[in-house]
PDB file of N, CA and C in Angstrom:
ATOM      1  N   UNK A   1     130.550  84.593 142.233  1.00  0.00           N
ATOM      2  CA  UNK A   1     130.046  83.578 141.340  1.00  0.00           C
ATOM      3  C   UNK A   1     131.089  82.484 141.101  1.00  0.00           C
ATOM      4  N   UNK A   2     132.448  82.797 140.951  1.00  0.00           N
ATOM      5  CA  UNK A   2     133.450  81.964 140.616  1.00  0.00           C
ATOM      6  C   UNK A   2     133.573  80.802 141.539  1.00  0.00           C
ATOM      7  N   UNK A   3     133.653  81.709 143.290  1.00  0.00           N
ATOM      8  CA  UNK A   3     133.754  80.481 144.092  1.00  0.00           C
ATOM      9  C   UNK A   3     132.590  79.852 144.108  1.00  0.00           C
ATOM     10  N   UNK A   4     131.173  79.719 143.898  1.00  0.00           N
ATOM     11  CA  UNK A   4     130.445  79.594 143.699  1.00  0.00           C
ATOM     12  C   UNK A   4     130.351  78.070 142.899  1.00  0.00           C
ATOM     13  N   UNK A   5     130.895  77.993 142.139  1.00  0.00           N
ATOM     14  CA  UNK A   5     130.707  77.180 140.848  1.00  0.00           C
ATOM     15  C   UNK A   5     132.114  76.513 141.101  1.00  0.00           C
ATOM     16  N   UNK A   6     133.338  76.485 141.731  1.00  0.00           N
ATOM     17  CA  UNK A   6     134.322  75.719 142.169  1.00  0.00           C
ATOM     18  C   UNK A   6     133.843  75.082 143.287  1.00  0.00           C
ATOM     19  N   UNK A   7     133.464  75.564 144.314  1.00  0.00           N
ATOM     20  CA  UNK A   7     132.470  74.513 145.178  1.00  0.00           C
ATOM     21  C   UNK A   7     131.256  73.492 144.944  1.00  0.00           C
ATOM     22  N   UNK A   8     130.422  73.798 144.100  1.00  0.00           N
ATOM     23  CA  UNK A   8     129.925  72.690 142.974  1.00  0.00           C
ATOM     24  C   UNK A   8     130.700  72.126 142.677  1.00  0.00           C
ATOM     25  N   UNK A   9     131.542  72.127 141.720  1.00  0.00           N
ATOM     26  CA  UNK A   9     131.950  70.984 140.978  1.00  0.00           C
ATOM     27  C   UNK A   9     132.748  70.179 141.880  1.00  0.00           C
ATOM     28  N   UNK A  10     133.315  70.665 142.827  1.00  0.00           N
ATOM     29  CA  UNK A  10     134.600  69.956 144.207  1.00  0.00           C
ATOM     30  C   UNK A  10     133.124  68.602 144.975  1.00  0.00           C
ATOM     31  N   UNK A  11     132.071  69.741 145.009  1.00  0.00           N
ATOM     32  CA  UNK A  11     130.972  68.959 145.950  1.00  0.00           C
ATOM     33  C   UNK A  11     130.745  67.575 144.965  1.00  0.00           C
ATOM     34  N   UNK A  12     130.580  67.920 143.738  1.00  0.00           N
ATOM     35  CA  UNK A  12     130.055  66.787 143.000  1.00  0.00           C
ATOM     36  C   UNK A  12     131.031  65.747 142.639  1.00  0.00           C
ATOM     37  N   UNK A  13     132.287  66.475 142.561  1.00  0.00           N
ATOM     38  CA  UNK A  13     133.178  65.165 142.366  1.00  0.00           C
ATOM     39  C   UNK A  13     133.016  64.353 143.691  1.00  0.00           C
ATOM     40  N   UNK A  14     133.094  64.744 144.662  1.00  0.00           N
ATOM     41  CA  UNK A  14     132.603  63.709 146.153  1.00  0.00           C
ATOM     42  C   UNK A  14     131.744  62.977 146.181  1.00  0.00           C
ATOM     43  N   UNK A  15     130.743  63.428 145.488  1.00  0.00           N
ATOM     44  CA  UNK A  15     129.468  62.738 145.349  1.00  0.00           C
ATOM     45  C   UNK A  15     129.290  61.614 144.802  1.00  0.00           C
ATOM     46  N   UNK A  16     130.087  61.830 143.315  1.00  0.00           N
ATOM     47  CA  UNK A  16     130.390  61.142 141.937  1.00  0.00           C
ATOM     48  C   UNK A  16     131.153  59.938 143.099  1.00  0.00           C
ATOM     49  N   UNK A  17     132.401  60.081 143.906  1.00  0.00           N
ATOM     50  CA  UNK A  17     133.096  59.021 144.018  1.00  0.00           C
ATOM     51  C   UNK A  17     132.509  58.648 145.453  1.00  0.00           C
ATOM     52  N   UNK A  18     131.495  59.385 145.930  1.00  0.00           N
ATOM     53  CA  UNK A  18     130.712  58.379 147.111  1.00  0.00           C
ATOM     54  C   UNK A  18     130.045  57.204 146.384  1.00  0.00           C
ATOM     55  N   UNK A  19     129.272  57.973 145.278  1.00  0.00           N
ATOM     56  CA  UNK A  19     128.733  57.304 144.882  1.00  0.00           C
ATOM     57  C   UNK A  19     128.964  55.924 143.416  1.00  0.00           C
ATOM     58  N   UNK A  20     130.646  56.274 143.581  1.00  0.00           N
ATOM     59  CA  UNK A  20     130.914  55.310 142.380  1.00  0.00           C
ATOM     60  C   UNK A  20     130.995  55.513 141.397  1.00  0.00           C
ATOM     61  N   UNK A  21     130.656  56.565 140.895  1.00  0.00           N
ATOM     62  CA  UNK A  21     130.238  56.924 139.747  1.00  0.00           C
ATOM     63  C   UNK A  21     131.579  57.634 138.697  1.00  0.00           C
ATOM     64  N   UNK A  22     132.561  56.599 138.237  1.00  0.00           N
ATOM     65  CA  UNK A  22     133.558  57.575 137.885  1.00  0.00           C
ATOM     66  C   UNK A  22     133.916  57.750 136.577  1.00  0.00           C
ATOM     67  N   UNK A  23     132.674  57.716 135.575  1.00  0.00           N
ATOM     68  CA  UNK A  23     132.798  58.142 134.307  1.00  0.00           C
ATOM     69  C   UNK A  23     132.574  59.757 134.321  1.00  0.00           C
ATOM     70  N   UNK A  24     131.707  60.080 135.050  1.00  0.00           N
ATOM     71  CA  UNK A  24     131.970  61.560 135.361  1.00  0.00           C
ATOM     72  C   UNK A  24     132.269  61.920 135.646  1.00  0.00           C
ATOM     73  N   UNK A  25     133.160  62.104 136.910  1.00  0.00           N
ATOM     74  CA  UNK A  25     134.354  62.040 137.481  1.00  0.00           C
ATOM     75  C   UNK A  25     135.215  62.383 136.262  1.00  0.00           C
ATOM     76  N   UNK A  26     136.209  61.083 135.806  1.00  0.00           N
ATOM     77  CA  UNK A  26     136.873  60.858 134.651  1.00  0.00           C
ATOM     78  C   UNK A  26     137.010  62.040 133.464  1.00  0.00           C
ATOM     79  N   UNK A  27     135.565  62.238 133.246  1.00  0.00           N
ATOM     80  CA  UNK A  27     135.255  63.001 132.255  1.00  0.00           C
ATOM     81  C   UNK A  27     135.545  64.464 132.645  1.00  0.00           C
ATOM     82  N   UNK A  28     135.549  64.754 133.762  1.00  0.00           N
ATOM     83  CA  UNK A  28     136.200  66.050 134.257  1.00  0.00           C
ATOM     84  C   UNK A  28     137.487  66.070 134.121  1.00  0.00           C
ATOM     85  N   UNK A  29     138.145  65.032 133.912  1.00  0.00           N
ATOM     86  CA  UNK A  29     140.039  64.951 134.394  1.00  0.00           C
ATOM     87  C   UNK A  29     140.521  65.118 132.854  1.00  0.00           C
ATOM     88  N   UNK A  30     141.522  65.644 133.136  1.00  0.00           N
ATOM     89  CA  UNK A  30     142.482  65.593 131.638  1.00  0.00           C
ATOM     90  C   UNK A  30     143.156  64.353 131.729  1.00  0.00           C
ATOM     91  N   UNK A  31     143.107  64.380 130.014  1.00  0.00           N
ATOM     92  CA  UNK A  31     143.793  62.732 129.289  1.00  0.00           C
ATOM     93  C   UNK A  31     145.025  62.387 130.242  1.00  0.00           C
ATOM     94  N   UNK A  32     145.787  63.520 130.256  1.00  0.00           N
ATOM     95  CA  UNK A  32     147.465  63.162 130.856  1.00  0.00           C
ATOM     96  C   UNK A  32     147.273  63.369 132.300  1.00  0.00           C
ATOM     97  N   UNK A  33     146.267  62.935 133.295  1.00  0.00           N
ATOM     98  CA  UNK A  33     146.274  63.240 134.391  1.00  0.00           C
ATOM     99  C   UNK A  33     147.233  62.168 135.334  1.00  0.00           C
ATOM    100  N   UNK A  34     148.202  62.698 136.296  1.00  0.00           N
ATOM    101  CA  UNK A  34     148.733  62.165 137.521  1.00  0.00           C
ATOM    102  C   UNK A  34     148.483  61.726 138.548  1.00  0.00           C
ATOM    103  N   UNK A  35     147.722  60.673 138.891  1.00  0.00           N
ATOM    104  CA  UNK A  35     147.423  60.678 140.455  1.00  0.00           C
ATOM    105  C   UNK A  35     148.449  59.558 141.343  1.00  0.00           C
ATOM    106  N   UNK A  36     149.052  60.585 142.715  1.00  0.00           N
ATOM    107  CA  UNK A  36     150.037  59.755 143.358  1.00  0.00           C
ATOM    108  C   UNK A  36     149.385  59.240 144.589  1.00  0.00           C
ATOM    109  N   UNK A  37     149.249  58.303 145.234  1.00  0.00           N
ATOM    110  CA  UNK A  37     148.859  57.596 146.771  1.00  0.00           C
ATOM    111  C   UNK A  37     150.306  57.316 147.570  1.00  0.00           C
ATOM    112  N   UNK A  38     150.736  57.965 148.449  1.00  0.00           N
ATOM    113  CA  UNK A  38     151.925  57.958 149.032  1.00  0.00           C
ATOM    114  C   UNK A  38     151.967  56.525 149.742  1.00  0.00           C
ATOM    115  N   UNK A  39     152.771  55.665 149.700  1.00  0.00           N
ATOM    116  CA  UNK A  39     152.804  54.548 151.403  1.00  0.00           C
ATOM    117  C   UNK A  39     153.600  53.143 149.633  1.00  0.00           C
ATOM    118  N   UNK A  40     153.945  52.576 150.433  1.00  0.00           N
ATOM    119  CA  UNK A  40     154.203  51.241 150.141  1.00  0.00           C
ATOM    120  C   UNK A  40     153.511  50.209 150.716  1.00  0.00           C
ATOM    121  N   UNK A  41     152.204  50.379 149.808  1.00  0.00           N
ATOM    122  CA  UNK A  41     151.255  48.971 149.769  1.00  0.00           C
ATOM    123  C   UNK A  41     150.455  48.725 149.404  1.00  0.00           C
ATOM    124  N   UNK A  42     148.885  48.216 148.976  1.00  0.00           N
ATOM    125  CA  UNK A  42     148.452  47.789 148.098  1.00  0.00           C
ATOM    126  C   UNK A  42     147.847  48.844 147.496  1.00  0.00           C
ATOM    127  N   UNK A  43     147.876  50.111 147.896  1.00  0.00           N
ATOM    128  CA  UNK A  43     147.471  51.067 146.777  1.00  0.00           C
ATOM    129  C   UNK A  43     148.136  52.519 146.721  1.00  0.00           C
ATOM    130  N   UNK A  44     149.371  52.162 147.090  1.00  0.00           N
ATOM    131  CA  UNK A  44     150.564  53.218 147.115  1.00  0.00           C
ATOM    132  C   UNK A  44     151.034  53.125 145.575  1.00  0.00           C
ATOM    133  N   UNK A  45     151.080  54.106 145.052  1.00  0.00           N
ATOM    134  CA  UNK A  45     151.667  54.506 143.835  1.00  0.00           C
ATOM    135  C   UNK A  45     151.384  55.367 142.944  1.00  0.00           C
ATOM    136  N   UNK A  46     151.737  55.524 141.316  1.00  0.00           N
ATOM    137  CA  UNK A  46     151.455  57.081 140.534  1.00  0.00           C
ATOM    138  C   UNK A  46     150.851  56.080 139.411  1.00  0.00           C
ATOM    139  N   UNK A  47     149.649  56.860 139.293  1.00  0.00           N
ATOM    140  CA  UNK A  47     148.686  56.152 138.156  1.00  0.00           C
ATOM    141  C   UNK A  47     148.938  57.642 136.814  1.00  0.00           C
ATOM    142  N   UNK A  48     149.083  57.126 135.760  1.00  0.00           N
ATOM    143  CA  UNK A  48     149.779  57.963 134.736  1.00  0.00           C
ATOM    144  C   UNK A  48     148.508  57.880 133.499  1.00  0.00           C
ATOM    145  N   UNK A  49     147.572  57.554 133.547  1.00  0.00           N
ATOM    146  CA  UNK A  49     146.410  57.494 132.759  1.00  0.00           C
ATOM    147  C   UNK A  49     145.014  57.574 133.466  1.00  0.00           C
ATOM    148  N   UNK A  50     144.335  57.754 132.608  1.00  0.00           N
ATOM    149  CA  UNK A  50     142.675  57.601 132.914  1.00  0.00           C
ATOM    150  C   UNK A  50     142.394  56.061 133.198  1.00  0.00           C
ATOM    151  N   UNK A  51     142.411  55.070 132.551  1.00  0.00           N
ATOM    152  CA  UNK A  51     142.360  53.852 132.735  1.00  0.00           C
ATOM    153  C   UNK A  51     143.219  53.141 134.332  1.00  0.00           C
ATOM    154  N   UNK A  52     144.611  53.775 133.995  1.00  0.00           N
ATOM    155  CA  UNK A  52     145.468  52.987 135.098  1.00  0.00           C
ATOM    156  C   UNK A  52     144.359  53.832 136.855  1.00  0.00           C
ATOM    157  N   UNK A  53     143.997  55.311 136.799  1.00  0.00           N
ATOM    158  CA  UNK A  53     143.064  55.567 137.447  1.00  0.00           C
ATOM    159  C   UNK A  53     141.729  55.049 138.031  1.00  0.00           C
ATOM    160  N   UNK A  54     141.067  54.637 136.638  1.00  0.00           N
ATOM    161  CA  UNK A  54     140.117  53.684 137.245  1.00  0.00           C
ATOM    162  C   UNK A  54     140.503  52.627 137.685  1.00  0.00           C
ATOM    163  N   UNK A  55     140.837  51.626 136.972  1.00  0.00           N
ATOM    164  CA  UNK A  55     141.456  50.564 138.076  1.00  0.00           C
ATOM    165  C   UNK A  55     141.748  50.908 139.273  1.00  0.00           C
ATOM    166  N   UNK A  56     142.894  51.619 139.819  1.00  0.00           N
ATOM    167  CA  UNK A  56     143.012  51.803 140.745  1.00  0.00           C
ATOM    168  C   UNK A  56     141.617  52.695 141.554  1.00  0.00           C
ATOM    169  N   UNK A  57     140.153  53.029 141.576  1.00  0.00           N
ATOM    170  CA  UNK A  57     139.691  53.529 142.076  1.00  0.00           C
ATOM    171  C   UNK A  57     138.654  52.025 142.077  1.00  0.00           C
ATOM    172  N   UNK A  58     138.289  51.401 141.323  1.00  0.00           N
ATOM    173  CA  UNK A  58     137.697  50.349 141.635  1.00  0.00           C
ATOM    174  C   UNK A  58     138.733  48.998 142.576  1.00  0.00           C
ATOM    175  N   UNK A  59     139.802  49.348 142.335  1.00  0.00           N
ATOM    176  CA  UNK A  59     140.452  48.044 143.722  1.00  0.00           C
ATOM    177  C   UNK A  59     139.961  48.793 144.937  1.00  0.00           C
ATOM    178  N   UNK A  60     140.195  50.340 144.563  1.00  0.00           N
ATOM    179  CA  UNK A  60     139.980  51.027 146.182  1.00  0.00           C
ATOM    180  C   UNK A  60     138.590  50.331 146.960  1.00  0.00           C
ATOM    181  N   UNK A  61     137.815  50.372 146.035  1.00  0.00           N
ATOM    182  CA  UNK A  61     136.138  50.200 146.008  1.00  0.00           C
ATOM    183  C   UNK A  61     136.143  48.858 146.846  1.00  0.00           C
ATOM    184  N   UNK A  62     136.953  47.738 146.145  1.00  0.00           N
ATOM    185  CA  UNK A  62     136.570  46.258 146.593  1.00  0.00           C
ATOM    186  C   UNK A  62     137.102  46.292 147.986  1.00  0.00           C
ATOM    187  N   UNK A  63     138.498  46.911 148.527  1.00  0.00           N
ATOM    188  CA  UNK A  63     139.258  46.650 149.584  1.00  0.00           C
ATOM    189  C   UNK A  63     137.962  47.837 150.528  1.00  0.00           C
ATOM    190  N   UNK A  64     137.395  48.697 150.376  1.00  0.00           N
ATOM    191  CA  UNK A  64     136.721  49.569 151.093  1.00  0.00           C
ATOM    192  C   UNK A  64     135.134  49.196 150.615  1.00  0.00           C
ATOM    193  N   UNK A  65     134.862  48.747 150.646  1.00  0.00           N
ATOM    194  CA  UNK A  65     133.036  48.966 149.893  1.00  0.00           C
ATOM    195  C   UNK A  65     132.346  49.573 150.666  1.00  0.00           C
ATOM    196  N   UNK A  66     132.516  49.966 151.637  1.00  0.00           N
ATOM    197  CA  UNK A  66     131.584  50.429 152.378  1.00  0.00           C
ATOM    198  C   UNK A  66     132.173  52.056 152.765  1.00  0.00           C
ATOM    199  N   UNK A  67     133.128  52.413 151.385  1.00  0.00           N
ATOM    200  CA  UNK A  67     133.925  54.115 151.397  1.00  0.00           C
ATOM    201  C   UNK A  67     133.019  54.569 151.128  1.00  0.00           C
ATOM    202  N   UNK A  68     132.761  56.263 151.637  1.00  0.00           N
ATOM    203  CA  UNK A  68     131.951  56.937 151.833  1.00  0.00           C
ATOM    204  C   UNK A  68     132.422  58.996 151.671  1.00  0.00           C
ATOM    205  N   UNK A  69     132.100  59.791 151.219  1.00  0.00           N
ATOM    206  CA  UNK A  69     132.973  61.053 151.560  1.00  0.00           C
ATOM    207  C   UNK A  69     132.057  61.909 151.987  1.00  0.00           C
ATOM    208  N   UNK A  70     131.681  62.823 152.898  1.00  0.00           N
ATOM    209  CA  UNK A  70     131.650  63.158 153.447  1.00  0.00           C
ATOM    210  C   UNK A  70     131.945  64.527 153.808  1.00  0.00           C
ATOM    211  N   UNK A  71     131.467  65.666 152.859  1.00  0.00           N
ATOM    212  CA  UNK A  71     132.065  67.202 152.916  1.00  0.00           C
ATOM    213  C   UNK A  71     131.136  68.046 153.706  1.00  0.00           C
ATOM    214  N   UNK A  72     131.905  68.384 154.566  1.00  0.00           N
ATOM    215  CA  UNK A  72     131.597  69.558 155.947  1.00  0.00           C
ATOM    216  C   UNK A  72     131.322  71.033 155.378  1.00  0.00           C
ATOM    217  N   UNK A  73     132.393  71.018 154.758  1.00  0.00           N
ATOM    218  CA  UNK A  73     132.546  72.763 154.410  1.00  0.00           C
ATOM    219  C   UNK A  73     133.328  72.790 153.451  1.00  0.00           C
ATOM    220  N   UNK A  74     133.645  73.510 151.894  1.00  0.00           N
ATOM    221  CA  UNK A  74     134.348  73.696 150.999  1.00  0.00           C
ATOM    222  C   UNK A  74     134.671  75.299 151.181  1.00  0.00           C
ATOM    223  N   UNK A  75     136.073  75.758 151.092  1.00  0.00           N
ATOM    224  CA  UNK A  75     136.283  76.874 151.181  1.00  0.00           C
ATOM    225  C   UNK A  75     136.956  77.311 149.742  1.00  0.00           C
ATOM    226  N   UNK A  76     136.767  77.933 149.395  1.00  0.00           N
ATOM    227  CA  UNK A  76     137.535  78.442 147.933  1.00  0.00           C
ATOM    228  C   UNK A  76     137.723  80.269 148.553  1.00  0.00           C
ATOM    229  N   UNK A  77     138.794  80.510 147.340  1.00  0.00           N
ATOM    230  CA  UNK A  77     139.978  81.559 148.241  1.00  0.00           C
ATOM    231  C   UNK A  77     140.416  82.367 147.092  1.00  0.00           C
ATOM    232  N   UNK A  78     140.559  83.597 146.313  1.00  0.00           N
ATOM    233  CA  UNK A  78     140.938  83.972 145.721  1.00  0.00           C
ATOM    234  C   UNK A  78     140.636  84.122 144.183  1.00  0.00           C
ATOM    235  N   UNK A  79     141.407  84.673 143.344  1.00  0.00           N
ATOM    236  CA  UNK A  79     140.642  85.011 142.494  1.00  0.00           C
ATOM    237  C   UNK A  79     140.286  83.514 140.833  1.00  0.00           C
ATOM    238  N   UNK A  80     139.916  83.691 140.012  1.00  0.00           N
ATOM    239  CA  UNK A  80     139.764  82.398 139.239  1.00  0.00           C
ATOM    240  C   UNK A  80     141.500  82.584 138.620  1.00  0.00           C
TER     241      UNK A  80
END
């Protein structure tokens, strides 16, 4: 059941950001969340908030509009 319900929610966050949709998304993430993009350039860096996050997921949006995701297979592994 556990992996079960970690593959849902993995599937739907894909979905959520195929589809744009990142108040729900968001709403899954904790307040103090980290997200890093490795490279030096227009969207290389460590976003240290929910806000500095969105922004950075809507520039992603304008430079890509036509991003898409795409899940084959989700494997989950072990215990919760």
């Amino acid at each position: 059941m556990y992996h079960a319900i970690v593959k849902r929610i993995a599937r739907t966050a894909f979905e959520d950001l195929s589809d744009r949709s990142l108040t729900p998304l968001l709403d899954r993430r904790a307040s103090d969340l980290r997200h890093t993009f490795a490279g030096n350039h227009a969207l290389g860096g460590t976003r240290r908030s929910q806000e500095a996050f969105r922004a950075w997921m809507e520039r992603l949006y304008r430079l890509f509009p036509e991003l898409e995701f795409t899940i084959h297979d989700i494997l989950v592994a072990g215990p919760p």
